[in-house]
PDB file of N, CA and C in Angstrom:
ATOM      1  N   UNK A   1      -1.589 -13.046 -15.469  1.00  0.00           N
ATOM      2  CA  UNK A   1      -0.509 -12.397 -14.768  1.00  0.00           C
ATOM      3  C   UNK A   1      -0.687 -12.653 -13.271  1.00  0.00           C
ATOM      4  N   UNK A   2       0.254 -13.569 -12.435  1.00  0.00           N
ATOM      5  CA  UNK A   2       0.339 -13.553 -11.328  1.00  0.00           C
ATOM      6  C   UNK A   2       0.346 -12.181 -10.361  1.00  0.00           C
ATOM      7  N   UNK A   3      -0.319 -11.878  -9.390  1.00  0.00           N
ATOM      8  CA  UNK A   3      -0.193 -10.461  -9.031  1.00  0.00           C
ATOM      9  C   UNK A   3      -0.277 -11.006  -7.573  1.00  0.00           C
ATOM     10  N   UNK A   4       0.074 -12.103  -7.513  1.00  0.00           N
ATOM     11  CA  UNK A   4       0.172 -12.776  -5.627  1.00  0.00           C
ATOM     12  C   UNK A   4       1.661 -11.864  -4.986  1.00  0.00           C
ATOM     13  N   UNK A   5       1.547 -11.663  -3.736  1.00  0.00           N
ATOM     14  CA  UNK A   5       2.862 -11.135  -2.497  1.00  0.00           C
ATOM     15  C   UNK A   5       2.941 -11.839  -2.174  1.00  0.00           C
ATOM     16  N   UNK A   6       1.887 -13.390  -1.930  1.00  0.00           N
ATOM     17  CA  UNK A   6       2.520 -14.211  -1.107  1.00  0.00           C
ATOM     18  C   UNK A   6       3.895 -14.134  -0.739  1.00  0.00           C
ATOM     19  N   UNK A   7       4.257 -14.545   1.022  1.00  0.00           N
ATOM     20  CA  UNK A   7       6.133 -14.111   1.217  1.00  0.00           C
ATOM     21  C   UNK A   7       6.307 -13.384   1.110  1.00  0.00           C
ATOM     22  N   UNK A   8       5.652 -12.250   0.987  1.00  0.00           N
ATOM     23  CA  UNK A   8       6.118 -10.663   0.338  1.00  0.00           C
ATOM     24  C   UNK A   8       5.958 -10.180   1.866  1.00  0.00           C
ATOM     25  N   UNK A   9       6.901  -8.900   2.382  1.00  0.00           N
ATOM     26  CA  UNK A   9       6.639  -8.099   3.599  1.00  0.00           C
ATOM     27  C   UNK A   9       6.212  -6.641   2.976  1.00  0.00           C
ATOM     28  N   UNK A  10       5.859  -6.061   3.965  1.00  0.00           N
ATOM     29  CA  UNK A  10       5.720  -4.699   3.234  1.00  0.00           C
ATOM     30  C   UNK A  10       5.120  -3.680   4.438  1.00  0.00           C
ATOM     31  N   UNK A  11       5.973  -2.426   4.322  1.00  0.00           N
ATOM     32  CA  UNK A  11       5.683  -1.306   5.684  1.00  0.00           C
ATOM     33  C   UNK A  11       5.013  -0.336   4.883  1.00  0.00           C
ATOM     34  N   UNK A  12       3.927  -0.343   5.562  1.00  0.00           N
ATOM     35  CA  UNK A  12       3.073   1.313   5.030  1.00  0.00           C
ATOM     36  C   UNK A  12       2.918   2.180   5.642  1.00  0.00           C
ATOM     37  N   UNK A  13       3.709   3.217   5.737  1.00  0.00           N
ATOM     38  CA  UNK A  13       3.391   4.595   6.034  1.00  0.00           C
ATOM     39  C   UNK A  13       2.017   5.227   5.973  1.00  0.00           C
ATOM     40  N   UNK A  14       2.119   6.142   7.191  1.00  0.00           N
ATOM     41  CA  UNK A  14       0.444   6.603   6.893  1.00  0.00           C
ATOM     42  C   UNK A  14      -0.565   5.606   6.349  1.00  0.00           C
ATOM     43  N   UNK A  15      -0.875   5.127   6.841  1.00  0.00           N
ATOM     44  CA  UNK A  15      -1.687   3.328   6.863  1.00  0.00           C
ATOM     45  C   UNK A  15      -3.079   3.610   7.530  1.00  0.00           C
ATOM     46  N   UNK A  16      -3.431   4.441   8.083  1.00  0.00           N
ATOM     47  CA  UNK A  16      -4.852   4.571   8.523  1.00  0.00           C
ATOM     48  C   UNK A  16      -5.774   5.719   7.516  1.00  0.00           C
ATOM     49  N   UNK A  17      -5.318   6.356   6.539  1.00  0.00           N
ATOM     50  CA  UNK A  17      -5.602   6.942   5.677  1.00  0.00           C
ATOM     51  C   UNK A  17      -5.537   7.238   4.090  1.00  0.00           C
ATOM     52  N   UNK A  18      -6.618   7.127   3.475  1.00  0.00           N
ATOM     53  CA  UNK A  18      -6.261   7.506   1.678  1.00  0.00           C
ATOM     54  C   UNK A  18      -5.565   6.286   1.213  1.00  0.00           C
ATOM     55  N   UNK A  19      -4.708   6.804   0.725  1.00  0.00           N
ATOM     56  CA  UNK A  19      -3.939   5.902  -1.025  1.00  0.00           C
ATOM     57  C   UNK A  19      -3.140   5.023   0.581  1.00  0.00           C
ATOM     58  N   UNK A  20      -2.498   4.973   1.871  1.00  0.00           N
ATOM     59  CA  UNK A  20      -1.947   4.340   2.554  1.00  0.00           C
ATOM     60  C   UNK A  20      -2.986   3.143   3.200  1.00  0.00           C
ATOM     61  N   UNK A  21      -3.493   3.793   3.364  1.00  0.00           N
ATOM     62  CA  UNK A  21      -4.912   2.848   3.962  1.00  0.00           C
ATOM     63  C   UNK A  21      -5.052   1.626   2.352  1.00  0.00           C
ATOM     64  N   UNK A  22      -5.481   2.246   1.544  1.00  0.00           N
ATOM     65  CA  UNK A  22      -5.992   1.573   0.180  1.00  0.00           C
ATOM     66  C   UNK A  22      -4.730   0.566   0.246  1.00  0.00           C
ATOM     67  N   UNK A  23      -3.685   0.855   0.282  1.00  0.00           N
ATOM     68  CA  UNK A  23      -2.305   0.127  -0.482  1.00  0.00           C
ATOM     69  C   UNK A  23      -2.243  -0.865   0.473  1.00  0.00           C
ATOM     70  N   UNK A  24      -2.604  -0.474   1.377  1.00  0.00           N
ATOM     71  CA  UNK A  24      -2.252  -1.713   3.131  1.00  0.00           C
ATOM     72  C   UNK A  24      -3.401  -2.760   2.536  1.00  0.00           C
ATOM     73  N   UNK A  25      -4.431  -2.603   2.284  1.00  0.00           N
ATOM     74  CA  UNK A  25      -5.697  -3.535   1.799  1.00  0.00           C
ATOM     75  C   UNK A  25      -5.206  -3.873   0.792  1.00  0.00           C
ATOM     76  N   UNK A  26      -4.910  -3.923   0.115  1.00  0.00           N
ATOM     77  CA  UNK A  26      -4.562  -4.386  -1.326  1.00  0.00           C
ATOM     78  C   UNK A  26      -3.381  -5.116  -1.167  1.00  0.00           C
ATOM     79  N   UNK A  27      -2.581  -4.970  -0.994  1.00  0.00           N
ATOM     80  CA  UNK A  27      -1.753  -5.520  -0.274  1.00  0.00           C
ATOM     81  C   UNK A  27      -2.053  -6.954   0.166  1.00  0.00           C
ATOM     82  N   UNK A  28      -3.084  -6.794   1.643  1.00  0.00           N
ATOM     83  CA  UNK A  28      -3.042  -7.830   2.142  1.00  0.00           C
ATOM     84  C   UNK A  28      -3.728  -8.590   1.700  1.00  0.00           C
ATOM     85  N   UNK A  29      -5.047  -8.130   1.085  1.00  0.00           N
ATOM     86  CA  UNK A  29      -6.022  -9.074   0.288  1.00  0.00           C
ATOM     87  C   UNK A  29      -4.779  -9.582  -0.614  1.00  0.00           C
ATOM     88  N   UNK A  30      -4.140  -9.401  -1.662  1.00  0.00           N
ATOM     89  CA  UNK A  30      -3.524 -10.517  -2.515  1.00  0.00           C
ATOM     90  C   UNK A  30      -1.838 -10.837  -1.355  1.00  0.00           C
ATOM     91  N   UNK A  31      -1.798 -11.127  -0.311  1.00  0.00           N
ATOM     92  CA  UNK A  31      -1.103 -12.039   0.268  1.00  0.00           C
ATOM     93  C   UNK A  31       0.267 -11.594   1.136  1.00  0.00           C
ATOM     94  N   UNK A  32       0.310  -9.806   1.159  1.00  0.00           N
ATOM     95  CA  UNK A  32       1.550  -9.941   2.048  1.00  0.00           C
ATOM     96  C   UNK A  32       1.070  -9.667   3.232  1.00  0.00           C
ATOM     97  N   UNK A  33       2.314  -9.671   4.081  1.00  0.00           N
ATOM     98  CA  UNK A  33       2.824  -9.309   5.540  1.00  0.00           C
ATOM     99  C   UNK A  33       2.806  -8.194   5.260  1.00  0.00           C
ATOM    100  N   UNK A  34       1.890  -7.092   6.368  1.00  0.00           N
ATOM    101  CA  UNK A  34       1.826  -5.942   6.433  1.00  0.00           C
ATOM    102  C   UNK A  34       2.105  -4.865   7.607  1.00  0.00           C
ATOM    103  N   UNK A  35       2.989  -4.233   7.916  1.00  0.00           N
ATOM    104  CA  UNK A  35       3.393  -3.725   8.866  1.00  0.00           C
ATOM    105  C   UNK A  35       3.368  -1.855   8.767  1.00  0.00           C
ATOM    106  N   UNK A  36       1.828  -1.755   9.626  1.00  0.00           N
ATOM    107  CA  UNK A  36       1.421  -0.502   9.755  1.00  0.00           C
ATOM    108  C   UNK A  36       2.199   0.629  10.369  1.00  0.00           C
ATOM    109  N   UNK A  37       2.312   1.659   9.848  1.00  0.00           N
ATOM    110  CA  UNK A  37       2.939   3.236  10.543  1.00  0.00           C
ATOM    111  C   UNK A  37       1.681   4.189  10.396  1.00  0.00           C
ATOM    112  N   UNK A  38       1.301   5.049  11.588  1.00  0.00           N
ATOM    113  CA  UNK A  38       1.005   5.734  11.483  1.00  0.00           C
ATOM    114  C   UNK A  38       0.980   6.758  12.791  1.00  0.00           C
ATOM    115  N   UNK A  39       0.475   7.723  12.798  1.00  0.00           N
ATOM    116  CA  UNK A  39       0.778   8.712  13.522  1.00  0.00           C
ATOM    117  C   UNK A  39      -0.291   8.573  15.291  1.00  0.00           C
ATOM    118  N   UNK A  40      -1.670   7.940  14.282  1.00  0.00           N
ATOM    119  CA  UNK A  40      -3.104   7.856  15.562  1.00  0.00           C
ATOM    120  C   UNK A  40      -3.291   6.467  15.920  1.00  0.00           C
ATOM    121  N   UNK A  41      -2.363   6.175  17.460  1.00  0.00           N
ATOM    122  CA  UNK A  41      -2.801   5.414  17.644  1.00  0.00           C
ATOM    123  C   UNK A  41      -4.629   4.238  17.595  1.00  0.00           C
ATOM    124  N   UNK A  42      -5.419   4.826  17.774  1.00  0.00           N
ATOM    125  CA  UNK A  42      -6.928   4.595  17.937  1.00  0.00           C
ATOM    126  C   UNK A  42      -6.950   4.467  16.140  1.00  0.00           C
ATOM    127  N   UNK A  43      -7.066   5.091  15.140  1.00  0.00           N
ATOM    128  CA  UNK A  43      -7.550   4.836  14.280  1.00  0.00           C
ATOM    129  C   UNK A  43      -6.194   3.794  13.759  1.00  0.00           C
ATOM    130  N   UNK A  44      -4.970   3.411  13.789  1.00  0.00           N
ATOM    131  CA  UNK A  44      -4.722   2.395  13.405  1.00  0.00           C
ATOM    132  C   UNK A  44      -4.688   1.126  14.063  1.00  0.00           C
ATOM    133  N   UNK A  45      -5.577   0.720  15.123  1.00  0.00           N
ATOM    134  CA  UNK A  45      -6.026  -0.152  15.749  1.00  0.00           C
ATOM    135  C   UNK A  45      -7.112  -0.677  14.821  1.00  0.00           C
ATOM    136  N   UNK A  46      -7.996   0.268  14.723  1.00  0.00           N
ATOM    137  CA  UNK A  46      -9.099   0.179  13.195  1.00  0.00           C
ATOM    138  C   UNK A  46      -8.769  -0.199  12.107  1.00  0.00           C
ATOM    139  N   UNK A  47      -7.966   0.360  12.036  1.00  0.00           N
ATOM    140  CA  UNK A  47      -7.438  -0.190   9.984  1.00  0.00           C
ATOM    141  C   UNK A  47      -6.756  -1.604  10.543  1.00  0.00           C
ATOM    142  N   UNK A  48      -6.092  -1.685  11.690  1.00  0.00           N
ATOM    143  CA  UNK A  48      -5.524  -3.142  11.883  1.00  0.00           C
ATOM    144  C   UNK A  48      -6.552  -4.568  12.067  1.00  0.00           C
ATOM    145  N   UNK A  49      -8.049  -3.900  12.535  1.00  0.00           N
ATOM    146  CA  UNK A  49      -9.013  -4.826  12.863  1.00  0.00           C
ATOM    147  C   UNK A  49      -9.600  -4.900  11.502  1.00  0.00           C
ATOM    148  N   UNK A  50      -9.892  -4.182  10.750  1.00  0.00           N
ATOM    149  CA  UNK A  50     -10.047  -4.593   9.341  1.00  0.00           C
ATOM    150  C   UNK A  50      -9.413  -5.066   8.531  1.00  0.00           C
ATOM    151  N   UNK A  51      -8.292  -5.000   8.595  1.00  0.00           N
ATOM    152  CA  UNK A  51      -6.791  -5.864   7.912  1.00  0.00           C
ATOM    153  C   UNK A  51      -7.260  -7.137   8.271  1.00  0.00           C
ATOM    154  N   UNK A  52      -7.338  -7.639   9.546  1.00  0.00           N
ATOM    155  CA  UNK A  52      -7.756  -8.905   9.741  1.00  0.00           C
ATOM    156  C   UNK A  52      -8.843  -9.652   9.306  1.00  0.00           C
ATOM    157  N   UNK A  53      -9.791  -8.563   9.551  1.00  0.00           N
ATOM    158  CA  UNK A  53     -11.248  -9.271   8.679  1.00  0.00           C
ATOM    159  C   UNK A  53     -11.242  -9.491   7.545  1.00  0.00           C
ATOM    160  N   UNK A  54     -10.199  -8.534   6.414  1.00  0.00           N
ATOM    161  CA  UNK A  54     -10.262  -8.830   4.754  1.00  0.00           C
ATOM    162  C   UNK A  54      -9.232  -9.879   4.417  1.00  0.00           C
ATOM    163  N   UNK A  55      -8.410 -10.432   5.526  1.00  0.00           N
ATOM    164  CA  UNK A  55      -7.410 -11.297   5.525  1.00  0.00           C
ATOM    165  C   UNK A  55      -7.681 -12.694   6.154  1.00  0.00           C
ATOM    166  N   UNK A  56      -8.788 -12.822   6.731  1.00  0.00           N
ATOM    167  CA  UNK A  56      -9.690 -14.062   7.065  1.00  0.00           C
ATOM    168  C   UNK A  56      -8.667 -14.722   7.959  1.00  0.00           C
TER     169      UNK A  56
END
């Protein structure tokens, strides 16, 4: 079963925390465009610098 986003976009709400945080990683590890919301600036700078590192 193909389970690639490649081309896929996708906005996550609440993205620096829990099941939002998890879904943003998962996400990007199998291949989409990910476009973070969240409320703390400083901690979604963090989840954005790790987005990058699991996204090589």
């Amino acid at each position: 079963m193909d389970l690639s986003l490649a081309g896929k976009k996708a906005i996550v709400c609440g993205s620096t925390d829990g099941i939002g945080k998890a879904s943003a990683i998962l996400m990007a590890k199998r291949g989409a465009e990910i476009m973070l919301v969240a409320r703390n600036e400083d901690k979604l700078n963090v989840t954005m610098s790790e987005l990058s590192h699991k996204q090589g």
